[in-house]
PDB file of N, CA and C in Angstrom:
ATOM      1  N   UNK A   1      87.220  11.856  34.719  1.00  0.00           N
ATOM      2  CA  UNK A   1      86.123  12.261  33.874  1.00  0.00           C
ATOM      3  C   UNK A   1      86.678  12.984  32.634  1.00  0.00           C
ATOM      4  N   UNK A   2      86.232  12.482  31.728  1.00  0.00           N
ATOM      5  CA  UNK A   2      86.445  13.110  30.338  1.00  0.00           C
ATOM      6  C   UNK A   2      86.152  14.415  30.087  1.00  0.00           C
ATOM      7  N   UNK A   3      86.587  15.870  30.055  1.00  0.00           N
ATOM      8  CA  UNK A   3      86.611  16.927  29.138  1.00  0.00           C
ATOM      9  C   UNK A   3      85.399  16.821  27.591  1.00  0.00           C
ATOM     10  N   UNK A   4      84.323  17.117  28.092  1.00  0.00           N
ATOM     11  CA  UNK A   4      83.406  17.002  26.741  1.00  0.00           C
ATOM     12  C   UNK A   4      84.242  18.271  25.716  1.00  0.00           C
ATOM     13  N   UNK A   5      84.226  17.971  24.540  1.00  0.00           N
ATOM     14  CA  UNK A   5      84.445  18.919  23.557  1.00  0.00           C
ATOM     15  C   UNK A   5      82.988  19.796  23.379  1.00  0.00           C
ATOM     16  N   UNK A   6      83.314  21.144  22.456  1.00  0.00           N
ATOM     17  CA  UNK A   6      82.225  21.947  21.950  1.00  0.00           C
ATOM     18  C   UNK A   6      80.722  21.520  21.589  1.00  0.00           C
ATOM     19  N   UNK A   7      81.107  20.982  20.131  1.00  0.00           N
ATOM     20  CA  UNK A   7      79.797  20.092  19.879  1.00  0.00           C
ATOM     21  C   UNK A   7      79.076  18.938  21.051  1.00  0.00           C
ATOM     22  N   UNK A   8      79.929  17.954  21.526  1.00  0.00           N
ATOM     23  CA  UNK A   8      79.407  17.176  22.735  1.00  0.00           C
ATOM     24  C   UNK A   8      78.617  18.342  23.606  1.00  0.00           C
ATOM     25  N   UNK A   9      79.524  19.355  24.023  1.00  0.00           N
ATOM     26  CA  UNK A   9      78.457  19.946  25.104  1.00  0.00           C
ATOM     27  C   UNK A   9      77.484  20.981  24.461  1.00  0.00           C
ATOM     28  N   UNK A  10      76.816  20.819  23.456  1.00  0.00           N
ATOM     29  CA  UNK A  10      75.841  21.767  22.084  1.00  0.00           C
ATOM     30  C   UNK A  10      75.196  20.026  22.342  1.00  0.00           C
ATOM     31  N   UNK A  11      75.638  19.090  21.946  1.00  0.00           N
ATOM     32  CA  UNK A  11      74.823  17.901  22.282  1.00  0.00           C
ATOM     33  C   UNK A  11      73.747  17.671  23.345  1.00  0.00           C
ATOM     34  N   UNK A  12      74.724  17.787  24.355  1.00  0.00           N
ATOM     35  CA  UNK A  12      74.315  17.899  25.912  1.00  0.00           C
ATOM     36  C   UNK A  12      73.018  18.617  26.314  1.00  0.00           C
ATOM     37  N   UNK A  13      73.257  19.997  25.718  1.00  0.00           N
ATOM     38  CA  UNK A  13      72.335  21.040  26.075  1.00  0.00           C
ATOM     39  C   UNK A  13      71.373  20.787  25.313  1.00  0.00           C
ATOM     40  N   UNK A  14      71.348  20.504  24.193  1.00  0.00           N
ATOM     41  CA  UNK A  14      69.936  20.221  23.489  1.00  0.00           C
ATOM     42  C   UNK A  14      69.241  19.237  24.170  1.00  0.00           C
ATOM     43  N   UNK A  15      69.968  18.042  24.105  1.00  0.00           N
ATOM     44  CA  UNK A  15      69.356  16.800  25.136  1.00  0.00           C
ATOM     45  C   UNK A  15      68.584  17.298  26.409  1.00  0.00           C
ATOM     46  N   UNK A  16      69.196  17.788  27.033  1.00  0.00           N
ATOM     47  CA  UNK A  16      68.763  18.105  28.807  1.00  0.00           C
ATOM     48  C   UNK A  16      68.016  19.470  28.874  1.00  0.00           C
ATOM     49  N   UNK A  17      68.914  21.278  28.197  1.00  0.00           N
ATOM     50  CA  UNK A  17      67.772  22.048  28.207  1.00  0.00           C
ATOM     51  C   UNK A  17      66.534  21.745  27.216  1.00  0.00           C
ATOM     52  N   UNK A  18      66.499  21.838  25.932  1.00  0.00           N
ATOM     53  CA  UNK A  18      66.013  21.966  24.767  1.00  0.00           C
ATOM     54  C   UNK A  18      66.127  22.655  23.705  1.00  0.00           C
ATOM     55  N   UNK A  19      66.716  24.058  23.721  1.00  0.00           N
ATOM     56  CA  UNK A  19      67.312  24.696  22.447  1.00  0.00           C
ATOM     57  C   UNK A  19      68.223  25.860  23.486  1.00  0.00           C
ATOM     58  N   UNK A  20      69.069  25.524  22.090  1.00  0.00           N
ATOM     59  CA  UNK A  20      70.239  26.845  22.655  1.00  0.00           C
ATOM     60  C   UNK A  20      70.740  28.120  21.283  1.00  0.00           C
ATOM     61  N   UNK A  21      70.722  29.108  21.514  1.00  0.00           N
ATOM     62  CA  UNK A  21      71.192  30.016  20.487  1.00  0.00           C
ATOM     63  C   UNK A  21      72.519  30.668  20.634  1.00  0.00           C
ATOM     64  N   UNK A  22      73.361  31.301  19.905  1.00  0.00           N
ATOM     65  CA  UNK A  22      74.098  31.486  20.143  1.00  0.00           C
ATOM     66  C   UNK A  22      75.049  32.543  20.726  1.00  0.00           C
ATOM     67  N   UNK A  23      74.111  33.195  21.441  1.00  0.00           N
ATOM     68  CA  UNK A  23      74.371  34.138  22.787  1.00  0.00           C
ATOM     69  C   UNK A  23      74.484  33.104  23.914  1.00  0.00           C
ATOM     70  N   UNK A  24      73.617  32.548  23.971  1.00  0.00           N
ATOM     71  CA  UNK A  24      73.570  31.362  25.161  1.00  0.00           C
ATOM     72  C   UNK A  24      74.989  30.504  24.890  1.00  0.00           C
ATOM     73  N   UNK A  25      75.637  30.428  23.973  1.00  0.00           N
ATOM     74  CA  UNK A  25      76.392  29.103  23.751  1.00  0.00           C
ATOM     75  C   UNK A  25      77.714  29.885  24.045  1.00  0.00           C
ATOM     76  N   UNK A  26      77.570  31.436  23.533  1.00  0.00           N
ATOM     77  CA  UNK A  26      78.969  32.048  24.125  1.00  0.00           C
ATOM     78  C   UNK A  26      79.079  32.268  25.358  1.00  0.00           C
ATOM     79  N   UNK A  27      77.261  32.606  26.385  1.00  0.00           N
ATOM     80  CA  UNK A  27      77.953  32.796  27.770  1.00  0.00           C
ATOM     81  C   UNK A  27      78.039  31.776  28.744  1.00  0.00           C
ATOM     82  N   UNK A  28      77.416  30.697  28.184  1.00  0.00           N
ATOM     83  CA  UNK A  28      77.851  29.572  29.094  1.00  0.00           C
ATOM     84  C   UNK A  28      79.173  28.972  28.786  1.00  0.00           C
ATOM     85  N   UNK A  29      78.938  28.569  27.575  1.00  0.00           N
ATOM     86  CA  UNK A  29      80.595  27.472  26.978  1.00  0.00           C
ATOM     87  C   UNK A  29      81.448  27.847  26.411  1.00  0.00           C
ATOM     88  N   UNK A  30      81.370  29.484  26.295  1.00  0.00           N
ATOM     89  CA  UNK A  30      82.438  30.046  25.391  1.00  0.00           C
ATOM     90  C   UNK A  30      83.007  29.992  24.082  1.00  0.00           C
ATOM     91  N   UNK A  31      81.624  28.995  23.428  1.00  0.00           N
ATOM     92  CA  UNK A  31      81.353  28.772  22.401  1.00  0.00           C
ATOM     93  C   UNK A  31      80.770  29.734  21.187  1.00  0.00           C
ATOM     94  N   UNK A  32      81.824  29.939  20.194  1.00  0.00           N
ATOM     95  CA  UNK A  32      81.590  30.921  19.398  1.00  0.00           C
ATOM     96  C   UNK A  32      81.613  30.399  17.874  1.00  0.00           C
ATOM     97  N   UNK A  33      81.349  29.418  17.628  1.00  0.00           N
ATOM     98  CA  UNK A  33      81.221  28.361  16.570  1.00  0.00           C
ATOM     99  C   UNK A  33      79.755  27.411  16.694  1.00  0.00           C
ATOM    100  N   UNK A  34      78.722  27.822  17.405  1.00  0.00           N
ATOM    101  CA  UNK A  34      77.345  26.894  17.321  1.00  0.00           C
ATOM    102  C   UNK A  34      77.336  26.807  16.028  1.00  0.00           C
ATOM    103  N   UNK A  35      76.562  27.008  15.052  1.00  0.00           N
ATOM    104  CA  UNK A  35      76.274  27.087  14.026  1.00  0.00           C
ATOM    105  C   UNK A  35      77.032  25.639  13.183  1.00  0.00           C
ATOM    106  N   UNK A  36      78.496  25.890  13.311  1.00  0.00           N
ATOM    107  CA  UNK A  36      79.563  24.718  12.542  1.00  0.00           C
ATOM    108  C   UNK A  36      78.848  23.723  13.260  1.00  0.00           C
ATOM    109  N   UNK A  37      79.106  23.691  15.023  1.00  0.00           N
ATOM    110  CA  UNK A  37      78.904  22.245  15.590  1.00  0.00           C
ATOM    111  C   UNK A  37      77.311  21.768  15.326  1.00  0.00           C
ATOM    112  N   UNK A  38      76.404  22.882  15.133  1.00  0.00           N
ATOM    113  CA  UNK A  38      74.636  22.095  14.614  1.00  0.00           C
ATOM    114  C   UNK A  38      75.291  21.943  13.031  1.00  0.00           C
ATOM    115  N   UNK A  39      75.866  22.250  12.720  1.00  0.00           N
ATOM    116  CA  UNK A  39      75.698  21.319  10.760  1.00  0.00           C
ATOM    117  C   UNK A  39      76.677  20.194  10.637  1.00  0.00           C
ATOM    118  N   UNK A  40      77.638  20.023  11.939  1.00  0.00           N
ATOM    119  CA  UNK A  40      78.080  19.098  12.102  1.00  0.00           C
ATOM    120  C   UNK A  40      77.600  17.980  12.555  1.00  0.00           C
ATOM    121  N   UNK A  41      76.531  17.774  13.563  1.00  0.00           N
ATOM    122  CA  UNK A  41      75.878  17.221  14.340  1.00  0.00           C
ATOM    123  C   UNK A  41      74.678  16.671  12.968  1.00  0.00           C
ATOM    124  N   UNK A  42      74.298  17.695  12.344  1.00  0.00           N
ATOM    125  CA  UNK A  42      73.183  17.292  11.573  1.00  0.00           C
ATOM    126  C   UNK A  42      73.714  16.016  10.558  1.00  0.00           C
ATOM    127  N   UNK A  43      74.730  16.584   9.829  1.00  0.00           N
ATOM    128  CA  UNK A  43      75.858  15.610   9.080  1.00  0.00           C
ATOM    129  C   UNK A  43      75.816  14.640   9.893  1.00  0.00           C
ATOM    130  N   UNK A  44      75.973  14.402  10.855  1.00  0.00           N
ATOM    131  CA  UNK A  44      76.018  12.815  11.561  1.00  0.00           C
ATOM    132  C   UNK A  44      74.760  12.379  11.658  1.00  0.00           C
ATOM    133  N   UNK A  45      73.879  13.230  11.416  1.00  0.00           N
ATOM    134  CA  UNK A  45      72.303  12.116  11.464  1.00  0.00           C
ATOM    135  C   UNK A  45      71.305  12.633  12.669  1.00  0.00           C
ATOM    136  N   UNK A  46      71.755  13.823  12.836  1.00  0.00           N
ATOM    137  CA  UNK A  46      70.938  14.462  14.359  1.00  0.00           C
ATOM    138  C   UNK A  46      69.940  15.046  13.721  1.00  0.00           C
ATOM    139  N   UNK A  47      68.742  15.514  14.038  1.00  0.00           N
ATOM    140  CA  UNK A  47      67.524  16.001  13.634  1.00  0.00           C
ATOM    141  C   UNK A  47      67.080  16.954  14.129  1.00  0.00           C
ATOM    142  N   UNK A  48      67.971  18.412  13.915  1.00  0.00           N
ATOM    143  CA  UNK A  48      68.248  19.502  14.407  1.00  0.00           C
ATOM    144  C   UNK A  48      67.034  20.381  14.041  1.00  0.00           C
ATOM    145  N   UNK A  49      66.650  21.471  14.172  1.00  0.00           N
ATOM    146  CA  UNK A  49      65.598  22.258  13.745  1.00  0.00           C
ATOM    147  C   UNK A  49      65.876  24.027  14.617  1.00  0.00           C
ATOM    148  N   UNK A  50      65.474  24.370  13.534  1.00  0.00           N
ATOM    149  CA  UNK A  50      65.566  26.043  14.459  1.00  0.00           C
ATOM    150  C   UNK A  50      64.704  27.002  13.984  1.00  0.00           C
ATOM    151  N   UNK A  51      64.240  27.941  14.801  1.00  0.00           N
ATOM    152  CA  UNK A  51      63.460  29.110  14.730  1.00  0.00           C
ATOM    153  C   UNK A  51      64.258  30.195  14.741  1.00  0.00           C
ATOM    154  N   UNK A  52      63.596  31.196  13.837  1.00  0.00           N
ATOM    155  CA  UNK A  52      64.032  33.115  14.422  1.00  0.00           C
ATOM    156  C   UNK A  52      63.526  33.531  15.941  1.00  0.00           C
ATOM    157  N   UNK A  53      64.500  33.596  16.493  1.00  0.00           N
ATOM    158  CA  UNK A  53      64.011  34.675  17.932  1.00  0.00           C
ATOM    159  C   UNK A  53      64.092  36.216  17.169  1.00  0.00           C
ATOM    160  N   UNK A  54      63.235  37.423  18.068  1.00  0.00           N
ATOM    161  CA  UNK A  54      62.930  38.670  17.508  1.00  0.00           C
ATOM    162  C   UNK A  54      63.035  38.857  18.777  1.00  0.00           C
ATOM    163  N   UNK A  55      63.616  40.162  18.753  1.00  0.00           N
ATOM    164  CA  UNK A  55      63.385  41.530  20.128  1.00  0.00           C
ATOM    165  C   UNK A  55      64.265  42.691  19.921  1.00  0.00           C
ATOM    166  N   UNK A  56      63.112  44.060  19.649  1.00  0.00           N
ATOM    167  CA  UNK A  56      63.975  44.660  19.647  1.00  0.00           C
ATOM    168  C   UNK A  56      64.716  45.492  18.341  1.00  0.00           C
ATOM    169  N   UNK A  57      64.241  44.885  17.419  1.00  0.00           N
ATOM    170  CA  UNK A  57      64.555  44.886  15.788  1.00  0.00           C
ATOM    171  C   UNK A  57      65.569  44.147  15.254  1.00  0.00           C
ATOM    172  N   UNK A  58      65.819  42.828  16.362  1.00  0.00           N
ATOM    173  CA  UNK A  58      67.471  42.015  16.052  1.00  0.00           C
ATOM    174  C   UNK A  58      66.558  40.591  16.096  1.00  0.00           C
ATOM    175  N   UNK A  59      67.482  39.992  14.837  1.00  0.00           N
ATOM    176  CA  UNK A  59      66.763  38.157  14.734  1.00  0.00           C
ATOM    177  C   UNK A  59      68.097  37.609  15.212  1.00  0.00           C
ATOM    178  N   UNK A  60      68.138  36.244  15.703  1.00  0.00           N
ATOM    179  CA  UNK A  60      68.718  35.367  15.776  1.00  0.00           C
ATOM    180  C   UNK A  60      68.279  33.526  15.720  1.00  0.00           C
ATOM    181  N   UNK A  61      69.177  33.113  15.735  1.00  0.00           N
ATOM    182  CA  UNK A  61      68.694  31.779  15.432  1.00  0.00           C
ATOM    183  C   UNK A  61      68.702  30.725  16.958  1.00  0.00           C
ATOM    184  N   UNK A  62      67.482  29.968  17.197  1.00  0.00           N
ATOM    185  CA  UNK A  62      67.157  29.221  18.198  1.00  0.00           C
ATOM    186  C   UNK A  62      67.303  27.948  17.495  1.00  0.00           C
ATOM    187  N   UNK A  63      68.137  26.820  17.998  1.00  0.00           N
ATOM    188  CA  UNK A  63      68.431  25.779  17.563  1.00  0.00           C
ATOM    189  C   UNK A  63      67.866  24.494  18.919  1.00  0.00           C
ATOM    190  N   UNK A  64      67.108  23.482  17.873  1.00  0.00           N
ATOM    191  CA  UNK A  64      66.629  22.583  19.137  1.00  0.00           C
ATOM    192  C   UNK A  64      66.305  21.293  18.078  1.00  0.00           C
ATOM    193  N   UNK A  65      66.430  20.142  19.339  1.00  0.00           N
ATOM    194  CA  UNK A  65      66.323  18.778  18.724  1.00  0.00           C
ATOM    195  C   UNK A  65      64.365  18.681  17.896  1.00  0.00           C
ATOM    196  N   UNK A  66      64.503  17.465  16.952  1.00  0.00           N
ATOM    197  CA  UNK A  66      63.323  17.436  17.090  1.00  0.00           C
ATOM    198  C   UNK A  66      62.664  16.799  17.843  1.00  0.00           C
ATOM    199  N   UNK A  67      61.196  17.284  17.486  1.00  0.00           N
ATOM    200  CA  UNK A  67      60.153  16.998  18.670  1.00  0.00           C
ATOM    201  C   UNK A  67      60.374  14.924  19.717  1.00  0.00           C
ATOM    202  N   UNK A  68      60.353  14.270  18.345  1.00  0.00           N
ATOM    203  CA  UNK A  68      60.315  13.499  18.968  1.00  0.00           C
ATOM    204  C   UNK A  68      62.059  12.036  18.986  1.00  0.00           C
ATOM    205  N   UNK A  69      61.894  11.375  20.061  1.00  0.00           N
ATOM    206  CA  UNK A  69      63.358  11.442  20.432  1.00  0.00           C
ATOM    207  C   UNK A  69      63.801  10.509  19.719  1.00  0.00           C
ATOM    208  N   UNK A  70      63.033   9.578  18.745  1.00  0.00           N
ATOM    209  CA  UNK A  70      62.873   8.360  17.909  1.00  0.00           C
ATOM    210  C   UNK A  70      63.433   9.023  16.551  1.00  0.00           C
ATOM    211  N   UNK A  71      63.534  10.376  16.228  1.00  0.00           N
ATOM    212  CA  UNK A  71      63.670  11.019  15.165  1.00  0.00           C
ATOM    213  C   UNK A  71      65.348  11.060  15.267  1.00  0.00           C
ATOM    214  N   UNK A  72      65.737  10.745  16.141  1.00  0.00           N
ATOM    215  CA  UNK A  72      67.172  11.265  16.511  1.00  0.00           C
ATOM    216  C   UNK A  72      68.377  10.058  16.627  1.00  0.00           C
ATOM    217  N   UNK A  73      69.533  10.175  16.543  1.00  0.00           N
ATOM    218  CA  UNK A  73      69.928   8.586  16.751  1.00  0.00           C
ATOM    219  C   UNK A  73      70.181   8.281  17.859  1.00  0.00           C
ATOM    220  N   UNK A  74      70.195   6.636  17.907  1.00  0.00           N
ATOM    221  CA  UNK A  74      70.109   6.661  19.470  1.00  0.00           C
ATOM    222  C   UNK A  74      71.275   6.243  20.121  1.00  0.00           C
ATOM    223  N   UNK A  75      72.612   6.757  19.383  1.00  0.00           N
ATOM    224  CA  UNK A  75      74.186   6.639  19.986  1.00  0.00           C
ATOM    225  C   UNK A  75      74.089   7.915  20.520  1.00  0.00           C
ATOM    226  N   UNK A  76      74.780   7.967  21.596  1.00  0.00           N
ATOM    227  CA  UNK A  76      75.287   9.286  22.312  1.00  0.00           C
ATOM    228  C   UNK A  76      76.753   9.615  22.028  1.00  0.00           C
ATOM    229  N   UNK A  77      76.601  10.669  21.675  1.00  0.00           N
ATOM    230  CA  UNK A  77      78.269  11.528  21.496  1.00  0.00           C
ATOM    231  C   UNK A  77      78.858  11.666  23.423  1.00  0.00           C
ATOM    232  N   UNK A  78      77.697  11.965  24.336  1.00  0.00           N
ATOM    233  CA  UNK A  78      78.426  12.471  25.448  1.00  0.00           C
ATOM    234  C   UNK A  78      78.415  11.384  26.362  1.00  0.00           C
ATOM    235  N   UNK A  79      79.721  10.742  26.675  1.00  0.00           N
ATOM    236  CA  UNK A  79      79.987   9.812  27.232  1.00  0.00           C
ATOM    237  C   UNK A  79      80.759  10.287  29.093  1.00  0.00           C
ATOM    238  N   UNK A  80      80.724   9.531  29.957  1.00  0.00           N
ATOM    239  CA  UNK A  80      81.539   9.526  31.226  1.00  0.00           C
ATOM    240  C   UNK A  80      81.358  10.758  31.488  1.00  0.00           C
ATOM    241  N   UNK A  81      80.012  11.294  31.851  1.00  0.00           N
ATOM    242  CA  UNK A  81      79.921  12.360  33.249  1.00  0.00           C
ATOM    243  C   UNK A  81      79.123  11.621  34.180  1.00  0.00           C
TER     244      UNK A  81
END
């Protein structure tokens, strides 16, 4: 089985959870570069979208596919799991 890279698994998670931010992306994947891999992803033709989360007096950014799945292309980056 193939080793997904960063962005592939920022792929992944959008696909299967629905949005990930980037607290979430450091404590699951140890990913401390979201941001590069969504403007990378977008650059390839992905149809990324994000909201402000608030709590607390701190914003951050919630990143998620769009709504519908026709908007998106329909090659997959995440191959052989």
């Amino acid at each position: 089985m193939k080793k997904l890279t960063q962005k592939e698994e920022v792929l992944q998670h959008l696909k299967t959870v629905g949005e990930i931010s980037s607290l979430l992306a450091i404590r699951k994947y140890n990913n401390t570069r979201l941001a590069a891999h969504i403007h990378a992803l977008r650059k390839e033709g992905y149809k990324i979208s994000d909201r402000r989360g608030y709590n607390n007096g701190k914003n951050w950014k919630i990143y998620f596919l769009a709504k519908t799945e026709s908007d998106n292309l329909t090659s997959d980056l995440v191959r052989d799991f």
